[in-house]
N, C-alpha and C. Protein backbone atom coordinates (compact mmCIF):
# COMPACT_ATOMS: atom_id res chain seq x y z
N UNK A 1 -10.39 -3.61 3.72
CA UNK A 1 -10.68 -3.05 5.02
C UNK A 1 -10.51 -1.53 4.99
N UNK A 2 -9.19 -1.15 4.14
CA UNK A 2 -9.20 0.09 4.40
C UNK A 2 -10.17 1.27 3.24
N UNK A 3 -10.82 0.48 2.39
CA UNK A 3 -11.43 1.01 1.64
C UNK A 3 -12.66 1.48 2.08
N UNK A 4 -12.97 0.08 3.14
CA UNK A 4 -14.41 0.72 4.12
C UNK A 4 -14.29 1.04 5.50
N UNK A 5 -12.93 2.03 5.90
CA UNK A 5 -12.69 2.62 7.18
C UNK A 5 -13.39 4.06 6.93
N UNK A 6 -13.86 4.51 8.38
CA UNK A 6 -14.41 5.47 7.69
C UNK A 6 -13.38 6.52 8.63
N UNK A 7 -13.66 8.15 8.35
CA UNK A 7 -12.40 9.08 8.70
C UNK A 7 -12.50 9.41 10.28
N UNK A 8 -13.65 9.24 11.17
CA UNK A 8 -13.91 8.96 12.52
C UNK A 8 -14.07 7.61 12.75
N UNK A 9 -13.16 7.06 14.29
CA UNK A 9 -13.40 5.69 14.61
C UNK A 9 -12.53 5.22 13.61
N UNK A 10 -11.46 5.34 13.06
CA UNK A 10 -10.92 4.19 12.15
C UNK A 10 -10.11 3.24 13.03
N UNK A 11 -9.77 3.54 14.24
CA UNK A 11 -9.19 2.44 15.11
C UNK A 11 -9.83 1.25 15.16
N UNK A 12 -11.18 1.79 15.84
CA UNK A 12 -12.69 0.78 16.32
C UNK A 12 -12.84 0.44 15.47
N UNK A 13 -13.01 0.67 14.16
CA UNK A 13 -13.39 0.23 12.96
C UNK A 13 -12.90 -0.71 12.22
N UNK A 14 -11.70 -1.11 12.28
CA UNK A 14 -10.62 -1.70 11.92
C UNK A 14 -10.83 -2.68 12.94
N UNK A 15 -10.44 -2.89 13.93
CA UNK A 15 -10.21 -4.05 14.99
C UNK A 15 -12.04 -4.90 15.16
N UNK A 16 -12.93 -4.12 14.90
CA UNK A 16 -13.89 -4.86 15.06
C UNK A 16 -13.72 -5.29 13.55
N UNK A 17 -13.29 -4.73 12.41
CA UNK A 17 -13.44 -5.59 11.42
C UNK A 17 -12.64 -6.61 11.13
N UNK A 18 -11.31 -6.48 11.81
CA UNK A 18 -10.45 -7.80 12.11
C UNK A 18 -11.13 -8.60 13.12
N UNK A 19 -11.71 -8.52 14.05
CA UNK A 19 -13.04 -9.69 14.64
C UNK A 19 -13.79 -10.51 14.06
N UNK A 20 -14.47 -9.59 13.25
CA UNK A 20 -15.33 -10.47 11.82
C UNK A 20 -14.81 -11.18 11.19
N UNK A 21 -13.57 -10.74 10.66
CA UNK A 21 -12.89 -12.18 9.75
C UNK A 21 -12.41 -12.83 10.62
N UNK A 22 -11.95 -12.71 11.55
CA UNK A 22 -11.35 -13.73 12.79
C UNK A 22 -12.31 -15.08 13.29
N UNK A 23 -13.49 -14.57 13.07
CA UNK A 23 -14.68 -15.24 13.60
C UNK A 23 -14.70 -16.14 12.17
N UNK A 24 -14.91 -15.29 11.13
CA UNK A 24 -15.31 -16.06 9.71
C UNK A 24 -14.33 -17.24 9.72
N UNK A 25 -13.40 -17.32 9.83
CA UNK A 25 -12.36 -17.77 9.75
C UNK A 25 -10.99 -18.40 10.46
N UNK A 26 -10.66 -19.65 11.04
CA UNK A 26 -9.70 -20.08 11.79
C UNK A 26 -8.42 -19.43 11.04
N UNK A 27 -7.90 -18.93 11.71
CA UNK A 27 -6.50 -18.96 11.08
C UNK A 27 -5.72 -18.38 12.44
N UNK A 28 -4.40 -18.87 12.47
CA UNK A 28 -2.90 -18.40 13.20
C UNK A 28 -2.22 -17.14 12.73
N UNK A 29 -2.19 -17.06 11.46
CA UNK A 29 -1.71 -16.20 10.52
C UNK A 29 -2.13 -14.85 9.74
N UNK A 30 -2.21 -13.80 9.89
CA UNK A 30 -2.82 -12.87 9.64
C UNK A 30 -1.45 -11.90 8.05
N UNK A 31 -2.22 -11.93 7.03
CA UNK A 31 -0.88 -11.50 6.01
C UNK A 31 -1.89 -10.03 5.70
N UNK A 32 -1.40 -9.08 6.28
CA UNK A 32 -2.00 -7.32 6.07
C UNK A 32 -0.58 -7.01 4.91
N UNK A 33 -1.63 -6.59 3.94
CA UNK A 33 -1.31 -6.09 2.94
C UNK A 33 -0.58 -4.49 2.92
N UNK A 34 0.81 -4.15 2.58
CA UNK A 34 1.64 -2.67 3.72
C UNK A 34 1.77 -2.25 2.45
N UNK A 35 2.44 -2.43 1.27
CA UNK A 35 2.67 -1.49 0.48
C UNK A 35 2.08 -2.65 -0.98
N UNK A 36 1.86 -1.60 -1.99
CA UNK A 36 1.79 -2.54 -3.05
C UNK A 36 2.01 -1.26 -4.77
N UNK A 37 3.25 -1.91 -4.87
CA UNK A 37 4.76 -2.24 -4.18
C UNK A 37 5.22 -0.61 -3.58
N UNK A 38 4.89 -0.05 -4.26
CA UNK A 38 5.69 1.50 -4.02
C UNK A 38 3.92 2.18 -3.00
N UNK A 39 2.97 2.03 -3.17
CA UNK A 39 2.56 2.60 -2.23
C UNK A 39 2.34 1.80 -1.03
N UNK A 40 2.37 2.69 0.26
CA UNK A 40 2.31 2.17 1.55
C UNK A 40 1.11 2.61 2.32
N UNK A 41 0.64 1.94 2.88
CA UNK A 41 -0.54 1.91 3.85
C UNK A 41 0.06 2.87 5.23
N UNK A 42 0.84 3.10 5.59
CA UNK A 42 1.93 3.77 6.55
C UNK A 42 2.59 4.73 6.13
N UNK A 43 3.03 5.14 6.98
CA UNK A 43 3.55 6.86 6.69
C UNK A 43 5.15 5.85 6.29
N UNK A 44 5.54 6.90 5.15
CA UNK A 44 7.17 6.01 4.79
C UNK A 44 7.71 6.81 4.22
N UNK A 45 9.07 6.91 4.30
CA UNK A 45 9.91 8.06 4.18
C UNK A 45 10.48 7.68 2.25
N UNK A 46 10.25 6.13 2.16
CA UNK A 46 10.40 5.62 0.83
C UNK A 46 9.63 5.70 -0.33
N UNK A 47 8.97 5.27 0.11
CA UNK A 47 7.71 5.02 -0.75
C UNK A 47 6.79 5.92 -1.07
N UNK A 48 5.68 5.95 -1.37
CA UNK A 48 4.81 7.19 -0.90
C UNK A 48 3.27 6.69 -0.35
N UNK A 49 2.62 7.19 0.40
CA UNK A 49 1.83 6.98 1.46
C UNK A 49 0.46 7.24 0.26
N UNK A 50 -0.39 6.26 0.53
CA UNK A 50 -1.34 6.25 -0.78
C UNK A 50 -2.47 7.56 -0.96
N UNK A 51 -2.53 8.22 -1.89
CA UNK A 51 -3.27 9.51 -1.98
C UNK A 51 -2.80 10.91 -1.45
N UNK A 52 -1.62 10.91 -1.20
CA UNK A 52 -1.00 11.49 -0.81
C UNK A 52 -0.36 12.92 -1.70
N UNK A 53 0.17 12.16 -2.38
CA UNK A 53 0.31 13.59 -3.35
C UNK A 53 -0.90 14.18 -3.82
N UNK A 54 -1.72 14.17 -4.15
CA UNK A 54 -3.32 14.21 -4.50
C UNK A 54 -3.95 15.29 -3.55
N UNK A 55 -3.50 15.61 -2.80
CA UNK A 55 -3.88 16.97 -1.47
C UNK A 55 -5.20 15.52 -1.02
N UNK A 56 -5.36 16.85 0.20
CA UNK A 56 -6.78 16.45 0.85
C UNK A 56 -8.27 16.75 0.22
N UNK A 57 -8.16 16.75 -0.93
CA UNK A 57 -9.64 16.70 -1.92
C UNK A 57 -9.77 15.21 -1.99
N UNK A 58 -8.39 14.44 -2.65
CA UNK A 58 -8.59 13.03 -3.19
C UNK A 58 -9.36 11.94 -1.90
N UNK A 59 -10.00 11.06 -2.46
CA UNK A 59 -10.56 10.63 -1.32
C UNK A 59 -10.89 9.14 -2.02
N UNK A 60 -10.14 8.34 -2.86
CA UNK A 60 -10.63 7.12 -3.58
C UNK A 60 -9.66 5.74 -2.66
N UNK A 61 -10.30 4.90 -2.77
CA UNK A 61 -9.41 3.60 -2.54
C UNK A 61 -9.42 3.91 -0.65
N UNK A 62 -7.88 3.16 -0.72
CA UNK A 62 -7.31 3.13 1.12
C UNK A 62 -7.75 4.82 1.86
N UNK A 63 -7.33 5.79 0.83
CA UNK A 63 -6.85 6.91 1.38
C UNK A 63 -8.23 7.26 3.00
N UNK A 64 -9.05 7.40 2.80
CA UNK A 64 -9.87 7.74 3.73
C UNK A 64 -9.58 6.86 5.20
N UNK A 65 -9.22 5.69 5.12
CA UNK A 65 -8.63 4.59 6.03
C UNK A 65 -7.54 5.03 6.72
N UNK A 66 -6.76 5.54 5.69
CA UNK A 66 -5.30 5.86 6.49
C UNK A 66 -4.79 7.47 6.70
N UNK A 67 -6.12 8.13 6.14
CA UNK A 67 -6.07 9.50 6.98
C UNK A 67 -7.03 9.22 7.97
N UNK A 68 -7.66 8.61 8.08
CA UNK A 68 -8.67 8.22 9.72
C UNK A 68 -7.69 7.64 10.71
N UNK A 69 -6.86 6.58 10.05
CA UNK A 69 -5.95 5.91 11.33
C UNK A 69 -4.73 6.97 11.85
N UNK A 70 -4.45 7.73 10.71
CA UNK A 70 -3.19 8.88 10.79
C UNK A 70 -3.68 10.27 11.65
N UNK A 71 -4.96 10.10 11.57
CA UNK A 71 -5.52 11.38 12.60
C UNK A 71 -5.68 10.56 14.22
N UNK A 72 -5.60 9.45 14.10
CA UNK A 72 -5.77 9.00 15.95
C UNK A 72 -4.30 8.66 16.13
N UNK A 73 -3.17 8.81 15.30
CA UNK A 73 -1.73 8.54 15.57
C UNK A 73 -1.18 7.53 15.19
N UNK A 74 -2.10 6.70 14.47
CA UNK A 74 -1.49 5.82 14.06
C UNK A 74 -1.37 5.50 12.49
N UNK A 75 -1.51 4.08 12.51
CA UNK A 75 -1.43 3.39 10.86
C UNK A 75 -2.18 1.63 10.75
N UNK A 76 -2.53 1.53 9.55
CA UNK A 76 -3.27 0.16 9.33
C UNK A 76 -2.30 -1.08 9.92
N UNK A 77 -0.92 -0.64 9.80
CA UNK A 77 0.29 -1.88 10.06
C UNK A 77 -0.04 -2.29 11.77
N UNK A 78 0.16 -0.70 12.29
CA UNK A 78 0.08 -0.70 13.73
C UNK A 78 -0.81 -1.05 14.37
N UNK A 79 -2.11 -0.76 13.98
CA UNK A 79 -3.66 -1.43 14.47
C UNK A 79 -3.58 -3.05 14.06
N UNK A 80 -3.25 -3.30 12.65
CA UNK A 80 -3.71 -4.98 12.78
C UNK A 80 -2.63 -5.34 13.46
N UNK A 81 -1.31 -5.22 13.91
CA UNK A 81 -0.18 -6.18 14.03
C UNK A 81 -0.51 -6.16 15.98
N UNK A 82 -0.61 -5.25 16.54
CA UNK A 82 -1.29 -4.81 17.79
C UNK A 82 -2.88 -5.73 17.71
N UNK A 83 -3.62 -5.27 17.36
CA UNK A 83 -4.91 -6.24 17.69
C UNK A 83 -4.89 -7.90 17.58
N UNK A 84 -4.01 -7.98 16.20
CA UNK A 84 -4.02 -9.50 16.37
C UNK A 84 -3.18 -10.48 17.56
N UNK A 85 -2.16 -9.67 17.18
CA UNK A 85 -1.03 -9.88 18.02
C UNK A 85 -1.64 -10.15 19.85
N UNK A 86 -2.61 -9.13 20.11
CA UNK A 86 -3.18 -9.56 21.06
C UNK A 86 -4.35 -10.69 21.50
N UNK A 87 -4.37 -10.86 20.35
CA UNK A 87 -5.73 -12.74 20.29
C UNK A 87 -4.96 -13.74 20.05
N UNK A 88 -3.03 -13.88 19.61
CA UNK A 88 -2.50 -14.37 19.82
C UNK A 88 -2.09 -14.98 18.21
N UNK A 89 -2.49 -14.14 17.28
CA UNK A 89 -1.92 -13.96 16.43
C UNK A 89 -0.73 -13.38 15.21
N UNK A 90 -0.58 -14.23 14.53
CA UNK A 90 0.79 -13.90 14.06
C UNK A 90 0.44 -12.71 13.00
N UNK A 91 0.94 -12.00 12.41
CA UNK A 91 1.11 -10.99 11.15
C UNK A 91 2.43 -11.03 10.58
N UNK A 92 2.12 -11.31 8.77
CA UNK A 92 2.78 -11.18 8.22
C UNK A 92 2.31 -9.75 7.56
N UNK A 93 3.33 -8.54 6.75
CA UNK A 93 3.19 -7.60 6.37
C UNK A 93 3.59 -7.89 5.04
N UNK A 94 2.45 -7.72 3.96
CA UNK A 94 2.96 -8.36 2.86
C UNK A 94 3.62 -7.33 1.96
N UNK A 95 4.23 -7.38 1.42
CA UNK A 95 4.88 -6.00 0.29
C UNK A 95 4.88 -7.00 -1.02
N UNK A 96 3.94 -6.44 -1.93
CA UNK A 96 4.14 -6.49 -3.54
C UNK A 96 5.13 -5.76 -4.07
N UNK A 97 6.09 -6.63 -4.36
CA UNK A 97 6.98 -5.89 -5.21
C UNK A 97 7.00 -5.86 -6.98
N UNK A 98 6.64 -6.74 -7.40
CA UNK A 98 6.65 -6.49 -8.98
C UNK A 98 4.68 -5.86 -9.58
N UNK A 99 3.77 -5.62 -8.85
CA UNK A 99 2.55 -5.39 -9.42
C UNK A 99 2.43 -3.67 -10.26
N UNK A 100 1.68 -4.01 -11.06
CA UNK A 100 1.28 -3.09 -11.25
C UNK A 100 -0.16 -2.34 -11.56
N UNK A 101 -0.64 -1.48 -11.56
CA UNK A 101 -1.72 -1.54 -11.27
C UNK A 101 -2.46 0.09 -12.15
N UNK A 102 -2.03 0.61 -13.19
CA UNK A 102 -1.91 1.54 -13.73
C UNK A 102 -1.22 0.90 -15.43
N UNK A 103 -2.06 1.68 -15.92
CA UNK A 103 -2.36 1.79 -17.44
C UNK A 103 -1.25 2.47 -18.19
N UNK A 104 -0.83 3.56 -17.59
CA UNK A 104 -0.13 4.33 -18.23
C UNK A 104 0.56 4.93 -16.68
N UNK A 105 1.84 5.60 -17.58
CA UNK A 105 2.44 6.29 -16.30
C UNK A 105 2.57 7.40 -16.70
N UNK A 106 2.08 8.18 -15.76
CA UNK A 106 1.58 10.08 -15.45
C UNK A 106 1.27 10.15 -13.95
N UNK A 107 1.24 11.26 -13.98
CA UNK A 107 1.21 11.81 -12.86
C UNK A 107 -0.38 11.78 -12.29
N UNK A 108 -1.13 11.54 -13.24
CA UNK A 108 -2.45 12.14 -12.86
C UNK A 108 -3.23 10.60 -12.49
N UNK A 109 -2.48 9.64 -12.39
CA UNK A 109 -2.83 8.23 -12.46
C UNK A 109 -2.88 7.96 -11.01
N UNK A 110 -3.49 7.59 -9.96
CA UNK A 110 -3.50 7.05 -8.78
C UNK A 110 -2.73 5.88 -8.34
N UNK A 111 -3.05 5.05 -9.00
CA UNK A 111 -2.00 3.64 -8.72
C UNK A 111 -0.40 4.03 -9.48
N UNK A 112 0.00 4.80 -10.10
CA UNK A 112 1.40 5.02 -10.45
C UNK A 112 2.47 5.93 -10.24
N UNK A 113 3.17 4.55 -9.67
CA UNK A 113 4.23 5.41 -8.48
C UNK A 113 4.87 7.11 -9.21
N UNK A 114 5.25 7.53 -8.07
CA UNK A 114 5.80 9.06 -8.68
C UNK A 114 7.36 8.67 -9.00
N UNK A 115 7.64 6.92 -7.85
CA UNK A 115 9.30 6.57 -8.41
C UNK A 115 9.02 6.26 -10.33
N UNK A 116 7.85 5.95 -10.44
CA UNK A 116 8.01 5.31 -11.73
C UNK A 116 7.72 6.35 -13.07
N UNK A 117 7.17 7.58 -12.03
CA UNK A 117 7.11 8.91 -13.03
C UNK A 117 8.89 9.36 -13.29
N UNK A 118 8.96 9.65 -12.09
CA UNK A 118 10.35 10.22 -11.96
C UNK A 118 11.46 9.24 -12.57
N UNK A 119 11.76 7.59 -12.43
CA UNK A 119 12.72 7.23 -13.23
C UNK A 119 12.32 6.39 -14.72
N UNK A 120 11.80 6.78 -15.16
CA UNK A 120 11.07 6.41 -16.89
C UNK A 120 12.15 5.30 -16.74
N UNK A 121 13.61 5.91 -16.80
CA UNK A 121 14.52 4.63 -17.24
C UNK A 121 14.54 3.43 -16.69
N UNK A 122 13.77 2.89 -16.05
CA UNK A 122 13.47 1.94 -14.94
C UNK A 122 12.58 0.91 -15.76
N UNK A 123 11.39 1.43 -16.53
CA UNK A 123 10.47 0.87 -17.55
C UNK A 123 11.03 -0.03 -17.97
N UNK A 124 10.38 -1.20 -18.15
CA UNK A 124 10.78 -2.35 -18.95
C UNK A 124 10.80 -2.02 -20.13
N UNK A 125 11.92 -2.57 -20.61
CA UNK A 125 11.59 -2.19 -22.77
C UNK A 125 11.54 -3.22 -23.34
N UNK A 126 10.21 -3.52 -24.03
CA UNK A 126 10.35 -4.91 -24.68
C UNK A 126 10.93 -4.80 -26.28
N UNK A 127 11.38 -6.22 -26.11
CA UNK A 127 11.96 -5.94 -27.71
C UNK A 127 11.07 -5.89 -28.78
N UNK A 128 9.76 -5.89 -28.97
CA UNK A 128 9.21 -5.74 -30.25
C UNK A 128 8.78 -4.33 -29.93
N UNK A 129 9.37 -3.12 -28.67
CA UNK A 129 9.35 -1.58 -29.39
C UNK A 129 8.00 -0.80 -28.64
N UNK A 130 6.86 -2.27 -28.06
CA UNK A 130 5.97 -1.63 -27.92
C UNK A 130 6.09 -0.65 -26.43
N UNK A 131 4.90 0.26 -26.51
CA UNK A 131 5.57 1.69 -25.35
C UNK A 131 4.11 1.53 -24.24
N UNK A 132 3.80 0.18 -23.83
CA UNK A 132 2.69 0.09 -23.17
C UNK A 132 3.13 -0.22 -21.74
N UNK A 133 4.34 -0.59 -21.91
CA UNK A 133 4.63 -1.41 -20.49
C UNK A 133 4.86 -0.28 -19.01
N UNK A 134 4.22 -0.94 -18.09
CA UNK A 134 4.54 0.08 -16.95
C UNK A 134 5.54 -0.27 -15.84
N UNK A 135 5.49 -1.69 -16.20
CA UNK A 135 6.41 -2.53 -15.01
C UNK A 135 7.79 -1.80 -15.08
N UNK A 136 8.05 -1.97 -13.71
CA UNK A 136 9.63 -1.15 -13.78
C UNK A 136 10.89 -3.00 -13.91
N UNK A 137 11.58 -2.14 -14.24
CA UNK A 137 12.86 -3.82 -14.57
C UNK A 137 14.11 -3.72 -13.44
N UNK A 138 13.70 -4.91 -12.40
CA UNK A 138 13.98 -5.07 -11.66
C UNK A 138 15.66 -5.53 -11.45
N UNK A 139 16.05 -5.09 -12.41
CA UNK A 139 17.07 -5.59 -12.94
C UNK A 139 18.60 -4.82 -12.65
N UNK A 140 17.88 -3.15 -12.47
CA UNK A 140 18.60 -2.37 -12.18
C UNK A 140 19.06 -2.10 -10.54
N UNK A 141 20.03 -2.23 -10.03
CA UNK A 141 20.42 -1.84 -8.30
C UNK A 141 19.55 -0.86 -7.86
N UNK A 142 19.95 0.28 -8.60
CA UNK A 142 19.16 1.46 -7.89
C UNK A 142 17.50 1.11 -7.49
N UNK A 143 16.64 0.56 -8.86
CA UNK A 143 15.63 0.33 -8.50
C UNK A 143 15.42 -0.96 -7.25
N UNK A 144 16.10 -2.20 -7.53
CA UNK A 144 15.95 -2.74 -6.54
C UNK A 144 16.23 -2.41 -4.97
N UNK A 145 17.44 -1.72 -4.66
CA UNK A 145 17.69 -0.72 -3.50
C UNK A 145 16.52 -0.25 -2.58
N UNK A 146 15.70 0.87 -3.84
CA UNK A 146 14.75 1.21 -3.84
C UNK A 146 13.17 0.51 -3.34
N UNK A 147 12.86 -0.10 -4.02
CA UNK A 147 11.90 -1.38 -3.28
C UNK A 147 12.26 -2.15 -1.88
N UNK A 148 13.64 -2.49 -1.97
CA UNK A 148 13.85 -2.94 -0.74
C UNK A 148 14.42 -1.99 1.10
N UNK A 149 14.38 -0.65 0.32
CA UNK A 149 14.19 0.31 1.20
C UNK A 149 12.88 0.83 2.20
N UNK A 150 11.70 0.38 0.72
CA UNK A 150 10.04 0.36 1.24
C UNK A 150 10.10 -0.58 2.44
């Protein structure tokens, strides 16, 4: 949805496109996708808000969605949980916590968190040495803290 919001009207845009699947589809339950895992669809003091570090040139994925909803005051959480909520539907806000979605970790990578630039030591280390892995190891407090702060 938020990939095809456009940067005017992303309110209208959004709620008539939650109509369409509403129609496509019976359901009680509405599960809007909020962070995945470290980026957030919402402004967040944790996490980081998707395209964000990237200035206002970057323009790939959600980002155009949630600088359209962030210029009428709001956010994707606040429009679906409000629209559905008013047809008498439920929302769940889903948070991915173990995905990953990036090849390598740098800075210059879109899907990889700046937590996962900034704490390398977090990286899973597998024992046969290899240096491919991006997943962070959930294993540690701080990082878990962290996720569950998002």
């Amino acid at each position: 949805m938020l990939m095809e919001t456009p940067a005017g009207g992303a309110t209208e845009f959004v709620n008539a496109w939650l109509d369409k699947e509403a129609a496509a589809v019976p359901f009680s339950t509405y599960v809007f996708l909020a962070a995945m895992p470290d980026f957030c669809t919402y402004d967040s003091y944790v996490g980081e808000t998707y395209g964000d570090r990237f200035g206002e040139g970057f323009s790939k994925s959600w980002t155009r969605g949630i600088r359209g909803l962030r210029a009428e005051g709001t956010d994707a959480l606040h429009v679906v949980a409000a629209h559905m909520h008013a047809t008498g539907k439920e929302v769940l806000a889903a948070i991915r916590v173990s995905d990953t979605h990036h090849p390598q970790i740098g800075h210059t990578r879109p899907l990889c968190p700046q937590f996962a630039i900034d704490h390398r030591q977090f990286v899973i280390r597998q024992p046969d040495g290899r240096t491919n892995e991006t997943a962070l190891d959930d294993s540690h407090p701080e990082f878990r803290r962290h996720r569950l702060n998002i």
